[in-house]
N, C-alpha and C. Protein backbone atom coordinates (compact mmCIF):
# COMPACT_ATOMS: atom_id res chain seq x y z
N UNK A 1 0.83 -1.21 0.00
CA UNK A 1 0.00 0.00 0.00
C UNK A 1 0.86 1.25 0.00
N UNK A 2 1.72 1.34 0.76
CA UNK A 2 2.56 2.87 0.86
C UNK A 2 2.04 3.67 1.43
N UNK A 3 0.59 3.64 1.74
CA UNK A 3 0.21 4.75 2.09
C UNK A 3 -0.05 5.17 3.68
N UNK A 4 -0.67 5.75 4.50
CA UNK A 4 -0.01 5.95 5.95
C UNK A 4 -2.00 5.60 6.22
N UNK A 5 -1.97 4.66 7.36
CA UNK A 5 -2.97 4.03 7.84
C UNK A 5 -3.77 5.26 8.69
N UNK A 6 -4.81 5.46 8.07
CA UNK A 6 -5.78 6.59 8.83
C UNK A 6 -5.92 5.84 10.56
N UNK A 7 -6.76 6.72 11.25
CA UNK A 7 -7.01 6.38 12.51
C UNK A 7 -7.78 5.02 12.95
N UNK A 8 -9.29 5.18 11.61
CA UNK A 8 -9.46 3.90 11.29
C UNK A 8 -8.80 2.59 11.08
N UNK A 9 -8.00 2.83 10.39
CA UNK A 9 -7.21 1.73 9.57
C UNK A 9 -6.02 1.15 10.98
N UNK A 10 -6.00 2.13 11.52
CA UNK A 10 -4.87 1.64 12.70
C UNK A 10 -5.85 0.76 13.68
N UNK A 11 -7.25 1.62 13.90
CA UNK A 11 -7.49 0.45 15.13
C UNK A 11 -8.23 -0.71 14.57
N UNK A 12 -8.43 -0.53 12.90
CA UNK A 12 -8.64 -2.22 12.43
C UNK A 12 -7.71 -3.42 12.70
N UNK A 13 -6.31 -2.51 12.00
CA UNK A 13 -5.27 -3.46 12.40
C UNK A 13 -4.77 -3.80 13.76
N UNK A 14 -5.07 -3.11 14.93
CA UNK A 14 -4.93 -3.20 16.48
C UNK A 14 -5.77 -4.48 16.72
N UNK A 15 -6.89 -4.65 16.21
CA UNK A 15 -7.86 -5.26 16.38
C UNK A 15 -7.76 -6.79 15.42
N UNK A 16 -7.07 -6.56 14.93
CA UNK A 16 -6.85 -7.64 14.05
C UNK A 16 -5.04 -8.63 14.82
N UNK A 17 -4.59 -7.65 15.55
CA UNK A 17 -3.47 -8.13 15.92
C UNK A 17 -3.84 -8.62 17.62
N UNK A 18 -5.45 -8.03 18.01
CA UNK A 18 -5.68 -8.72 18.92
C UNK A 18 -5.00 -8.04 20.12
N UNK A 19 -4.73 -6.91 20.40
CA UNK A 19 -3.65 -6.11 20.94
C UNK A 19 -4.50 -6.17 22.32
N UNK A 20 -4.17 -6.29 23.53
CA UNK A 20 -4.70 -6.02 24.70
C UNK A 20 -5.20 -4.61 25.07
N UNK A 21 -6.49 -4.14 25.90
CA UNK A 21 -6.96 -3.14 25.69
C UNK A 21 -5.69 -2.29 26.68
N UNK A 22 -4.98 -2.28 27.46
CA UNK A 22 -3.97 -1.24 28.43
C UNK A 22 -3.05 -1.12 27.24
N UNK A 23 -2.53 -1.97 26.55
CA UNK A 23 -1.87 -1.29 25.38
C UNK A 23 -2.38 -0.74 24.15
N UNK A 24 -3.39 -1.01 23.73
CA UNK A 24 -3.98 0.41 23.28
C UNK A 24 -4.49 1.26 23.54
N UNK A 25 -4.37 1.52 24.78
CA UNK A 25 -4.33 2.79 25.59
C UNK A 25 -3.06 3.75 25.88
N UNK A 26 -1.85 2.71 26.03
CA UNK A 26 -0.84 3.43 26.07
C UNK A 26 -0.62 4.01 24.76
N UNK A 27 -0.74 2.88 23.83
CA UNK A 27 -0.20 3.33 22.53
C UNK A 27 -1.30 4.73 22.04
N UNK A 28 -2.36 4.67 22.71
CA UNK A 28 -3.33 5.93 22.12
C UNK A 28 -2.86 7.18 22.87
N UNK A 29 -2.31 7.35 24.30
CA UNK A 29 -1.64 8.40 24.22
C UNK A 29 -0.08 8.73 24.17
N UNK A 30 0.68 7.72 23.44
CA UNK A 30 2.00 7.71 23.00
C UNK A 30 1.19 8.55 21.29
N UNK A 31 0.78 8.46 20.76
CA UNK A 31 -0.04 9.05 19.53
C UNK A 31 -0.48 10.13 19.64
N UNK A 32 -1.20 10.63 21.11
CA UNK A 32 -1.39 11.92 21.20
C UNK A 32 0.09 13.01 21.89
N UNK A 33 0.60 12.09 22.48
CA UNK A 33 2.26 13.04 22.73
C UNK A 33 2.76 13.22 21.45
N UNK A 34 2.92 12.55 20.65
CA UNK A 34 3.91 12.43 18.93
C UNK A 34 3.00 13.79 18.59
N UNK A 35 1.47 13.72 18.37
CA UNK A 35 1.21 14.71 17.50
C UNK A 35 0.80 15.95 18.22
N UNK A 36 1.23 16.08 19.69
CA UNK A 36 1.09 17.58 19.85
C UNK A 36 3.22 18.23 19.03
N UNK A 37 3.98 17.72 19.81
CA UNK A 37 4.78 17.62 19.54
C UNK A 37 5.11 18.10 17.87
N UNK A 38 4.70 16.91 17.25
CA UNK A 38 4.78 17.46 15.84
C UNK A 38 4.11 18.59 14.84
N UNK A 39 2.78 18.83 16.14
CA UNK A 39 2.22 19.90 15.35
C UNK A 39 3.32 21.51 16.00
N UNK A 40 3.40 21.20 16.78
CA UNK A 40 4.64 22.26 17.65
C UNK A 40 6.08 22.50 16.66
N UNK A 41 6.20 21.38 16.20
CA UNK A 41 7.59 21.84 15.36
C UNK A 41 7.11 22.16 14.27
N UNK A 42 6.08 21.71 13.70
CA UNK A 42 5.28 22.21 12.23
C UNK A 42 5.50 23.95 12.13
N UNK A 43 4.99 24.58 13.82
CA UNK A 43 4.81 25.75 13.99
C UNK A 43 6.17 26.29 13.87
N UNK A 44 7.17 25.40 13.98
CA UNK A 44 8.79 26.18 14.06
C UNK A 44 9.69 25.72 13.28
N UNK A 45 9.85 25.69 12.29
CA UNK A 45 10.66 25.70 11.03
C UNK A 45 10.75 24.15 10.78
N UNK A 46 9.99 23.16 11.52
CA UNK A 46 10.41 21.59 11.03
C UNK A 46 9.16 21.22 9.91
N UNK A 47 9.68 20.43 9.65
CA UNK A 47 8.36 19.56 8.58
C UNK A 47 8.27 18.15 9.05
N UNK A 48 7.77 17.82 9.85
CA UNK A 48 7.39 16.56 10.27
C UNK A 48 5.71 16.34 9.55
N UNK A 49 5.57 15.02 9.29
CA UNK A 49 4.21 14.34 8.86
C UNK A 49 3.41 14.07 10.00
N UNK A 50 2.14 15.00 10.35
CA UNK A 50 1.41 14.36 11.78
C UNK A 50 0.98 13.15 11.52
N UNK A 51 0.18 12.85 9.94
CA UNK A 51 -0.34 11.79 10.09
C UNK A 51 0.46 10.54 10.41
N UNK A 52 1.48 10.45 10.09
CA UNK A 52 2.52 9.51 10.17
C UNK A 52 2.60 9.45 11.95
N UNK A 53 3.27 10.25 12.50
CA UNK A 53 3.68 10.30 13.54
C UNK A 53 2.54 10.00 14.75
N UNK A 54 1.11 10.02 14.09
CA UNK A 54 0.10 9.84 14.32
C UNK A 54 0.01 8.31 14.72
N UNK A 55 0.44 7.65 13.44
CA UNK A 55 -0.19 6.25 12.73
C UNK A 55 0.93 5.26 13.78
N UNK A 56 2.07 6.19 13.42
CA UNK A 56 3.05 5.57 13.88
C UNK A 56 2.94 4.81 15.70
N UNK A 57 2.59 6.20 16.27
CA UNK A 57 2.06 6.18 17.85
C UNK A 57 1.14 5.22 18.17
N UNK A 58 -0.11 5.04 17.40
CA UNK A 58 -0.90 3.98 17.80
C UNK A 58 -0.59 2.80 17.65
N UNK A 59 0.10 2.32 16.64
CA UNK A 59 0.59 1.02 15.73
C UNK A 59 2.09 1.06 16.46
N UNK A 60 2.83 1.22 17.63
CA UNK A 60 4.56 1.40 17.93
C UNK A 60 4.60 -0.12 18.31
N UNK A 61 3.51 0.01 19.41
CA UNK A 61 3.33 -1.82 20.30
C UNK A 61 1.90 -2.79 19.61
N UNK A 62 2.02 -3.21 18.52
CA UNK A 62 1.29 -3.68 17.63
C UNK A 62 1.20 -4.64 18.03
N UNK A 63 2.41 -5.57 18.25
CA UNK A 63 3.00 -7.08 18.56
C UNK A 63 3.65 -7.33 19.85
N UNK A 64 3.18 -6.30 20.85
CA UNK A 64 3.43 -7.04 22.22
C UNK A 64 2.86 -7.36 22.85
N UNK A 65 1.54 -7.69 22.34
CA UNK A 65 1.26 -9.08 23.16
C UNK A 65 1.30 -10.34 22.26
N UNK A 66 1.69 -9.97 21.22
CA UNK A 66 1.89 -11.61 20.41
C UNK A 66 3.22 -11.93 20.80
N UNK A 67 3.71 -10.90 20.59
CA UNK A 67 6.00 -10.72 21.30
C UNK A 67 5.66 -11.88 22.85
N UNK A 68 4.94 -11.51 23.58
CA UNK A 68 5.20 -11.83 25.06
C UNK A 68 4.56 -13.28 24.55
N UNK A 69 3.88 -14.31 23.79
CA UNK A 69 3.63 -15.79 23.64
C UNK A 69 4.44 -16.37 22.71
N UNK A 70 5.00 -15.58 21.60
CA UNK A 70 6.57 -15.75 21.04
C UNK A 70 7.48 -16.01 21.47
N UNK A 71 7.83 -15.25 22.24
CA UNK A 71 9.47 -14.49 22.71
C UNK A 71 10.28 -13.89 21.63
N UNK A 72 9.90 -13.41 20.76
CA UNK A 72 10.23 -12.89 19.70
C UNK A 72 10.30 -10.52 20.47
N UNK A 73 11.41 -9.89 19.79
CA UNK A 73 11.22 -9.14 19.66
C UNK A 73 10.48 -7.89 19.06
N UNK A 74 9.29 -7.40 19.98
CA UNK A 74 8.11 -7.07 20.07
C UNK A 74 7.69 -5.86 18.42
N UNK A 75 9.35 -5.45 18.35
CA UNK A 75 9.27 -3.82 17.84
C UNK A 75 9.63 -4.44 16.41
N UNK A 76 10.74 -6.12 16.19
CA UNK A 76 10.63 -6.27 14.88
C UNK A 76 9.45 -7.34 14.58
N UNK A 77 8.94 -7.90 14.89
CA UNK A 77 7.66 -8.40 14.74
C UNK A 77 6.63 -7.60 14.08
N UNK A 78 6.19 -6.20 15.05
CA UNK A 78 5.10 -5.37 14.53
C UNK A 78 5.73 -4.73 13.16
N UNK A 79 7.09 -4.75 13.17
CA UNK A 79 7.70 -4.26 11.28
C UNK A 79 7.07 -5.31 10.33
N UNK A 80 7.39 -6.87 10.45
CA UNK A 80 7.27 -7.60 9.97
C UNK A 80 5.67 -7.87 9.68
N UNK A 81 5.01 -7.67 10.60
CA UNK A 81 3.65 -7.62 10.38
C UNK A 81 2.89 -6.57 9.36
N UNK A 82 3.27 -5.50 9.86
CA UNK A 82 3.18 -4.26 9.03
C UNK A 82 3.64 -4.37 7.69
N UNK A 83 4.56 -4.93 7.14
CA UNK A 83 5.32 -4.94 6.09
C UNK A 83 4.42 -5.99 5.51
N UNK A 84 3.66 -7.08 6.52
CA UNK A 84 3.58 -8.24 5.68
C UNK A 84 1.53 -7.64 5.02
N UNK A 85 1.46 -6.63 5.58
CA UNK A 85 -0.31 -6.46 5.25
C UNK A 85 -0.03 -5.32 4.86
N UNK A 86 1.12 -4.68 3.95
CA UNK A 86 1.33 -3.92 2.85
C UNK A 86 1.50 -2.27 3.58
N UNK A 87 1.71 -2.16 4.49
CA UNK A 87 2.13 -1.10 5.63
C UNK A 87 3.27 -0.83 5.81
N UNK A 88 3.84 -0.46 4.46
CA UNK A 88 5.39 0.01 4.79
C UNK A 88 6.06 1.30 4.97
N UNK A 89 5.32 2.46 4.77
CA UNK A 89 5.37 3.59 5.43
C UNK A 89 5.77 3.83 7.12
N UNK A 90 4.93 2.73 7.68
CA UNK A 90 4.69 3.64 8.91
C UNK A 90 5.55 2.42 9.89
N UNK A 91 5.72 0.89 9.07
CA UNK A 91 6.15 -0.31 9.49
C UNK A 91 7.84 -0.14 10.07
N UNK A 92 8.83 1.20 9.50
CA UNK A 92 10.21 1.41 10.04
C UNK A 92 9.63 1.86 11.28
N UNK A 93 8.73 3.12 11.42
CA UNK A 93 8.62 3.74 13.06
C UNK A 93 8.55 2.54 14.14
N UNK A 94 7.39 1.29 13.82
CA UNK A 94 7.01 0.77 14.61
C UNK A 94 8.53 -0.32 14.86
N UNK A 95 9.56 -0.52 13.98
CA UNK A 95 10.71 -1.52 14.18
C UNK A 95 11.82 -0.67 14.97
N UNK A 96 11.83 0.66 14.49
CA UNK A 96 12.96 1.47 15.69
C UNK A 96 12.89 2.25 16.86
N UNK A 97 11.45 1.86 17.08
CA UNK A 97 11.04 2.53 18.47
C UNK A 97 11.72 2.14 20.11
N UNK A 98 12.18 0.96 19.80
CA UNK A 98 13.02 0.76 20.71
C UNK A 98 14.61 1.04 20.65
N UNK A 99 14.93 1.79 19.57
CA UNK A 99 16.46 1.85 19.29
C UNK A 99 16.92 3.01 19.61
N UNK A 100 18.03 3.26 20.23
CA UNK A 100 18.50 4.79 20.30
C UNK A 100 20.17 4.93 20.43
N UNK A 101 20.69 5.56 19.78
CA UNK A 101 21.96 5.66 19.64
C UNK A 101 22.51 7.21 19.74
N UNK A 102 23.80 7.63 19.73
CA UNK A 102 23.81 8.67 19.59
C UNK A 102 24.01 9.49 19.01
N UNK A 103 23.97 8.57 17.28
CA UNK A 103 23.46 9.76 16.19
C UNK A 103 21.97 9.68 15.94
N UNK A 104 20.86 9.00 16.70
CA UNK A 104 19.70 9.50 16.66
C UNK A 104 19.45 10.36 17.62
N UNK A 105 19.87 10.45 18.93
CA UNK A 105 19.80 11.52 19.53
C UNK A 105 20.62 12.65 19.26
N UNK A 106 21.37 12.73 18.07
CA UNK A 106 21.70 13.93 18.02
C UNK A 106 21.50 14.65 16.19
N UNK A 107 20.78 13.62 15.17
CA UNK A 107 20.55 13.66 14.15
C UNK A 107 19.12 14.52 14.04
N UNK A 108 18.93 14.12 12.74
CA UNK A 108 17.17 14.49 12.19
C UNK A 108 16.41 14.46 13.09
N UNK A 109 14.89 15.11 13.66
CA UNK A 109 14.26 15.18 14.29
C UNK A 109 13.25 14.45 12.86
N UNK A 110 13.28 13.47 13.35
CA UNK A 110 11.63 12.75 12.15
C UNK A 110 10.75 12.16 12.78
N UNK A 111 9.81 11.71 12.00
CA UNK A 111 8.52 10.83 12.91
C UNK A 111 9.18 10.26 13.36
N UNK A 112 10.11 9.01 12.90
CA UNK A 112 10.47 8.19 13.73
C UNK A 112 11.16 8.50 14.88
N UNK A 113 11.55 9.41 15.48
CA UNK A 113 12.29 9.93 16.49
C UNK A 113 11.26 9.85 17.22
N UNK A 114 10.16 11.30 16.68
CA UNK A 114 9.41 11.91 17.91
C UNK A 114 8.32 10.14 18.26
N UNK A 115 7.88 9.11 17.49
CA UNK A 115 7.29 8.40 18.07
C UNK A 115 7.94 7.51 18.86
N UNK A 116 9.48 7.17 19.11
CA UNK A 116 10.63 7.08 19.84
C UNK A 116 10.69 7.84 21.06
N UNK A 117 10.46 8.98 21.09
CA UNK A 117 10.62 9.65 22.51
C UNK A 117 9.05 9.85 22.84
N UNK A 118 8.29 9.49 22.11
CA UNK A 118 7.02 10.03 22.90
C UNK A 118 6.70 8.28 23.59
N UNK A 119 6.99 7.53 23.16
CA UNK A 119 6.94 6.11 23.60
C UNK A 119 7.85 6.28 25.47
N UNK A 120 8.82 7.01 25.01
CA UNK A 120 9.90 7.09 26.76
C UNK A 120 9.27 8.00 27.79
N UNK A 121 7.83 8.46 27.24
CA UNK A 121 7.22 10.21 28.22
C UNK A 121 5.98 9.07 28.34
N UNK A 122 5.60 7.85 28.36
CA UNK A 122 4.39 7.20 28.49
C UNK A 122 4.73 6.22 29.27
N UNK A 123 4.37 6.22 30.85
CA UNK A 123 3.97 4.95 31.37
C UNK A 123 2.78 4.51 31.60
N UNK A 124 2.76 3.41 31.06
CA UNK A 124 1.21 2.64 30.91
C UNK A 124 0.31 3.69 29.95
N UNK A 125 -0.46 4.24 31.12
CA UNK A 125 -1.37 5.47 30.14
C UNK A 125 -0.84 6.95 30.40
N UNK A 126 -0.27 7.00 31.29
CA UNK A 126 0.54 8.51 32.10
C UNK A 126 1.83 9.15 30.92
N UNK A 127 1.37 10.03 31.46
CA UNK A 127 2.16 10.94 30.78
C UNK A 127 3.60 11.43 31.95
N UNK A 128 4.66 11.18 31.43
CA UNK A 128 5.99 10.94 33.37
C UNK A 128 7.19 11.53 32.46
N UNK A 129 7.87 11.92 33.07
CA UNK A 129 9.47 12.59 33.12
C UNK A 129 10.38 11.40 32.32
N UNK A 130 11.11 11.15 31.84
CA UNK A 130 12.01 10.49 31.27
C UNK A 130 12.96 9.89 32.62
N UNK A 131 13.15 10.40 33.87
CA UNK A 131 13.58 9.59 34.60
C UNK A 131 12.53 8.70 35.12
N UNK A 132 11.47 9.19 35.77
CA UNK A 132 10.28 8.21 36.21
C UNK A 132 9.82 6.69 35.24
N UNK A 133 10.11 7.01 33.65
CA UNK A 133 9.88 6.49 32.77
C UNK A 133 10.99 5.10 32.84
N UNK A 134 12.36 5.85 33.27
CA UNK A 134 13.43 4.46 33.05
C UNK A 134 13.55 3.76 34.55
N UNK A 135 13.28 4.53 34.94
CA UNK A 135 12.93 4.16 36.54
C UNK A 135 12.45 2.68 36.72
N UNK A 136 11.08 2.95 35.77
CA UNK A 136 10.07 1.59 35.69
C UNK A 136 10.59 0.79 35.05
N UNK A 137 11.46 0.97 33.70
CA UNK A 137 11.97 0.37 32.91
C UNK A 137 13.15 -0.67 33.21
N UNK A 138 14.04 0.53 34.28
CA UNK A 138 14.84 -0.55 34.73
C UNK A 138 14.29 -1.24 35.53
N UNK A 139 13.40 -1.46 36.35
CA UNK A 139 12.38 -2.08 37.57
C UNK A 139 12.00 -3.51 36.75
N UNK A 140 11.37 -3.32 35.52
CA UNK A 140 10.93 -4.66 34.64
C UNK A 140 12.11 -5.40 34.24
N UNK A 141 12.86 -4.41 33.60
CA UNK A 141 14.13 -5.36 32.08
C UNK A 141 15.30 -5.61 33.17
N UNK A 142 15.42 -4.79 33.82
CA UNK A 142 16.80 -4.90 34.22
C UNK A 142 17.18 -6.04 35.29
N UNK A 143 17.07 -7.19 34.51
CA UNK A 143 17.29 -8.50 35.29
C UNK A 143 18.98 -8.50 35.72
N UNK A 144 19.28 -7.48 34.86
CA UNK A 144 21.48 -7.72 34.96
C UNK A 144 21.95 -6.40 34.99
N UNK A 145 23.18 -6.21 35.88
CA UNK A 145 23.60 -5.15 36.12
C UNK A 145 23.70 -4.38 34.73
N UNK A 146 24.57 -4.97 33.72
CA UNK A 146 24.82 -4.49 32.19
C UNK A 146 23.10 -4.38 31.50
N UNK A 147 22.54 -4.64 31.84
CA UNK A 147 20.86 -4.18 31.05
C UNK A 147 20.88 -2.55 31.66
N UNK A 148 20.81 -2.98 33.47
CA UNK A 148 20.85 -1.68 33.90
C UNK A 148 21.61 -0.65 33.61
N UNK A 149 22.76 -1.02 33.02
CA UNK A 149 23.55 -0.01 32.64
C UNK A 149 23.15 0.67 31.41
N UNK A 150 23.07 -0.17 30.72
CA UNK A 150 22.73 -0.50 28.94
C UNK A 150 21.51 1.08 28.93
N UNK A 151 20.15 0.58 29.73
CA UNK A 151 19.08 1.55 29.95
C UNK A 151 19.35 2.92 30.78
N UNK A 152 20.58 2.43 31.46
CA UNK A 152 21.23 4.28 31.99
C UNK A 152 22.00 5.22 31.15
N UNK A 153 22.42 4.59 30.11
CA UNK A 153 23.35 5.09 28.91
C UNK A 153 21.95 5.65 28.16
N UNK A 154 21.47 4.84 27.94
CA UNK A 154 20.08 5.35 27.00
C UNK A 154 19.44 6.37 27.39
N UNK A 155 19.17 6.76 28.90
CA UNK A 155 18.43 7.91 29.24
C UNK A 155 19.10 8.74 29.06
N UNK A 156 20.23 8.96 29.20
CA UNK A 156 21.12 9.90 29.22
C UNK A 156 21.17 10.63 27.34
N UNK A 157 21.12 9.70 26.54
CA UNK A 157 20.53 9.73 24.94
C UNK A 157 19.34 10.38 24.98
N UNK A 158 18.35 10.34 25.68
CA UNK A 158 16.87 10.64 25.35
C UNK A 158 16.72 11.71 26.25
N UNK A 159 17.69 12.05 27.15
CA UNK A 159 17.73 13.81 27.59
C UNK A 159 17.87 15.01 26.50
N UNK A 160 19.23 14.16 25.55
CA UNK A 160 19.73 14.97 24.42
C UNK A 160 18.92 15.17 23.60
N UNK A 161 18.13 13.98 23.30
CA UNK A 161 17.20 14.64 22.51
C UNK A 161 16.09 15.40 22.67
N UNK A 162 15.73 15.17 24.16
CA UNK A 162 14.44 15.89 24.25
C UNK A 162 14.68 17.32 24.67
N UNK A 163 16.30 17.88 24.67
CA UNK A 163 16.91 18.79 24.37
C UNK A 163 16.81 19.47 23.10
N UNK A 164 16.71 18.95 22.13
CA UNK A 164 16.97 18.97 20.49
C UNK A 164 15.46 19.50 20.72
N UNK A 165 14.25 18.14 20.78
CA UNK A 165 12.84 18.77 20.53
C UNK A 165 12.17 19.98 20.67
N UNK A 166 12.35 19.99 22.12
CA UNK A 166 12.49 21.03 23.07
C UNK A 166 12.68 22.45 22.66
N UNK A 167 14.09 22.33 21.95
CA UNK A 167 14.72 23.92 21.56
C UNK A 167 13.97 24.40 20.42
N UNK A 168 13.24 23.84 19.94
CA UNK A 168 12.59 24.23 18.33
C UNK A 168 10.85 24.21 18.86
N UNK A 169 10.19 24.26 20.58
CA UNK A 169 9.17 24.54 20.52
C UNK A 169 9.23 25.55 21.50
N UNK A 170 7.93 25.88 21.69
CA UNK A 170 7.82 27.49 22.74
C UNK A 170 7.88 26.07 24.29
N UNK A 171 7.50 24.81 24.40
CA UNK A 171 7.17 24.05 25.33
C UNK A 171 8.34 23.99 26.30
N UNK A 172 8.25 23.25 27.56
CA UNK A 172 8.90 22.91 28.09
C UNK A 172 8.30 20.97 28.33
N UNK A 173 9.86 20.33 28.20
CA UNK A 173 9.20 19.07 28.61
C UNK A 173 7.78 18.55 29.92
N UNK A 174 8.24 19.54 31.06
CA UNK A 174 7.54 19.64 32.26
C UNK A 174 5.32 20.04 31.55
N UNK A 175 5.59 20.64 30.54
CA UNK A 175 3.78 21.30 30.07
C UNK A 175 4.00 20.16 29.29
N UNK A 176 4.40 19.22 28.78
CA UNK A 176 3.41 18.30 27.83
C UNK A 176 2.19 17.65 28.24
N UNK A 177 2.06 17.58 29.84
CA UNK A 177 1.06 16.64 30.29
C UNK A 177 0.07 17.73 29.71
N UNK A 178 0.26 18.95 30.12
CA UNK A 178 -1.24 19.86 30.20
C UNK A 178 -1.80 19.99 28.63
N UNK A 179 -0.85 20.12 27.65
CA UNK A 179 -0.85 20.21 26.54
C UNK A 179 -1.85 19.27 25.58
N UNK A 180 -1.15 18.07 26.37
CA UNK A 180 -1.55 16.52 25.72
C UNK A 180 -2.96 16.05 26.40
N UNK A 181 -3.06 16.17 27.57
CA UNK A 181 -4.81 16.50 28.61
C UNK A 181 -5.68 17.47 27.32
N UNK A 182 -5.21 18.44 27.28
CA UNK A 182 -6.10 19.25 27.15
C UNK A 182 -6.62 18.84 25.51
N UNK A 183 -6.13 18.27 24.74
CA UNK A 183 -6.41 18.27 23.14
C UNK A 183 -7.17 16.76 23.76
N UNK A 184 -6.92 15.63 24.43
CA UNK A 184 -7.47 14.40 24.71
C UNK A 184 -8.69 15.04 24.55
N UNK A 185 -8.92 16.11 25.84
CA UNK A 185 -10.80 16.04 26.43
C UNK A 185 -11.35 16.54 25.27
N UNK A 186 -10.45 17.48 24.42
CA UNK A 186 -11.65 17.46 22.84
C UNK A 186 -11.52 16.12 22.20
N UNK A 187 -11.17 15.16 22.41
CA UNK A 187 -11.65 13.95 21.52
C UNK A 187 -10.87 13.49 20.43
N UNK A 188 -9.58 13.87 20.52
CA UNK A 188 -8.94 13.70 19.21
C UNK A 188 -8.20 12.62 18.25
N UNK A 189 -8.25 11.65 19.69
CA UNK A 189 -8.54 9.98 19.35
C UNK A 189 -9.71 9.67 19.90
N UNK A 190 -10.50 10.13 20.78
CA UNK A 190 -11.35 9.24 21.48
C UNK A 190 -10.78 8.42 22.62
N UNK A 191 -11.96 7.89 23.33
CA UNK A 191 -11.24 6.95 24.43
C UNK A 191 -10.99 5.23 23.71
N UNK A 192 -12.23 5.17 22.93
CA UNK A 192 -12.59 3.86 23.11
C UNK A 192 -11.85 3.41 21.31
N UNK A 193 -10.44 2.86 21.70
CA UNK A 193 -9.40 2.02 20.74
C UNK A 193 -10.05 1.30 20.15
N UNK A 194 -10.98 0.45 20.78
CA UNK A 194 -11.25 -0.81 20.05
C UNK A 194 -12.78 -0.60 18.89
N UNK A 195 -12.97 0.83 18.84
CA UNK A 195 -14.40 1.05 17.89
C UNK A 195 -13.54 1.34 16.53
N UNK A 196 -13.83 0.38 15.61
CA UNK A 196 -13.35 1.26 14.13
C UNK A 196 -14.01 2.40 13.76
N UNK A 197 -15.22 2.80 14.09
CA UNK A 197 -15.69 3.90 13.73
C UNK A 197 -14.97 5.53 13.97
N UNK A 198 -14.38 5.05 15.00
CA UNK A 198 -13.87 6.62 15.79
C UNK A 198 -12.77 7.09 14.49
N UNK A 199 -12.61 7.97 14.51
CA UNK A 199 -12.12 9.35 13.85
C UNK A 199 -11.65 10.62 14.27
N UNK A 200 -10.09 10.82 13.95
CA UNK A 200 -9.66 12.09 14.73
C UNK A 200 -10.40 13.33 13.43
N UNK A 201 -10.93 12.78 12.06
CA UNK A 201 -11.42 13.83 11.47
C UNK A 201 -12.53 14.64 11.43
């Protein structure tokens, strides 16, 4: 297809991948952080795609709950899936959302970034600080000192960038909650993931 999966089209395929309802909840406001965000840099000299960054956010954890009866890795699975039902636009965001290095934190600001860092500002359904965020993170993964380390190197990556984001909006990381609240209660996904009918148009 090539083409970038409307709001519809994302919670068909959510629904088709059978996705548990707390993760499409997270993933629905990991979707609404990406596109305040991107409409914010729109306003300041970037060109980011909302719809993308949109599509991208809802569709990031596609395959973690098929990942967790696999044991397969969650982020290339939902590529592979995506890729395999003709979704190849939006199918890279959902495979590098777990990746971060430090020429992505210090490169291009693209969808795939901002649905990358808006995935690290979401626990569960909350909207949290990037330390609170690895906090939990190391609490789950970090079965080994070197994981723990591995995920302390990384935050320290996803400061820089949310440095980078940051400098190109009027925001401060600390107002995204109010930002991202306030566009929710107009409706701009809706609450309810699992209706194909809903429409941010």
């Amino acid at each position: 297809m090539g083409a970038i999966p409307s709001v519809a089209q994302c919670l068909e395929l959510l629904e088709k991948a059978q996705v548990p309802p707390h993760i499409r909840e997270h993933s629905r406001k990991v979707a609404l952080v990406g596109e305040v965000l991107a409409s914010h840099l729109n306003r300041n000299s970037h060109r980011v795609n909302v719809d993308l960054v949109r599509a991208g956010g809802l569709l990031h954890d596609i395959a973690k709950g098929l990942s967790l009866q696999t044991g397969e890795n969650h982020a290339q699975l939902g590529y592979s899936l995506l890729c395999s039902w003709g979704w190849d636009q939006v199918a890279p965001i959902v495979r590098d959302h777990t990746l971060m290095d430090p020429a992505m934190a210090r490169g291009p600001v693209t969808e795939s970034v901002l649905v990358n860092y808006a995935d690290k500002r979401v626990k569960h359904d909350h909207i949290v600080g990037l330390e609170e965020r690895f906090e939990d993170l190391i609490l789950r993964y970090g079965r080994t000192e070197a994981i723990r380390e591995d995920l302390r190197r990384r935050l320290e990556l996803y400061r820089i960038l949310e440095g980078r984001i940051f400098s190109h909006t009027p925001l401060v990381p600390e107002e995204l909650p109010r930002f991202v609240n306030s566009r929710d209660l107009l409706g701009t996904l809706g609450r309810d993931l699992a209706c194909p009918e809903m429409s941010i148009y």
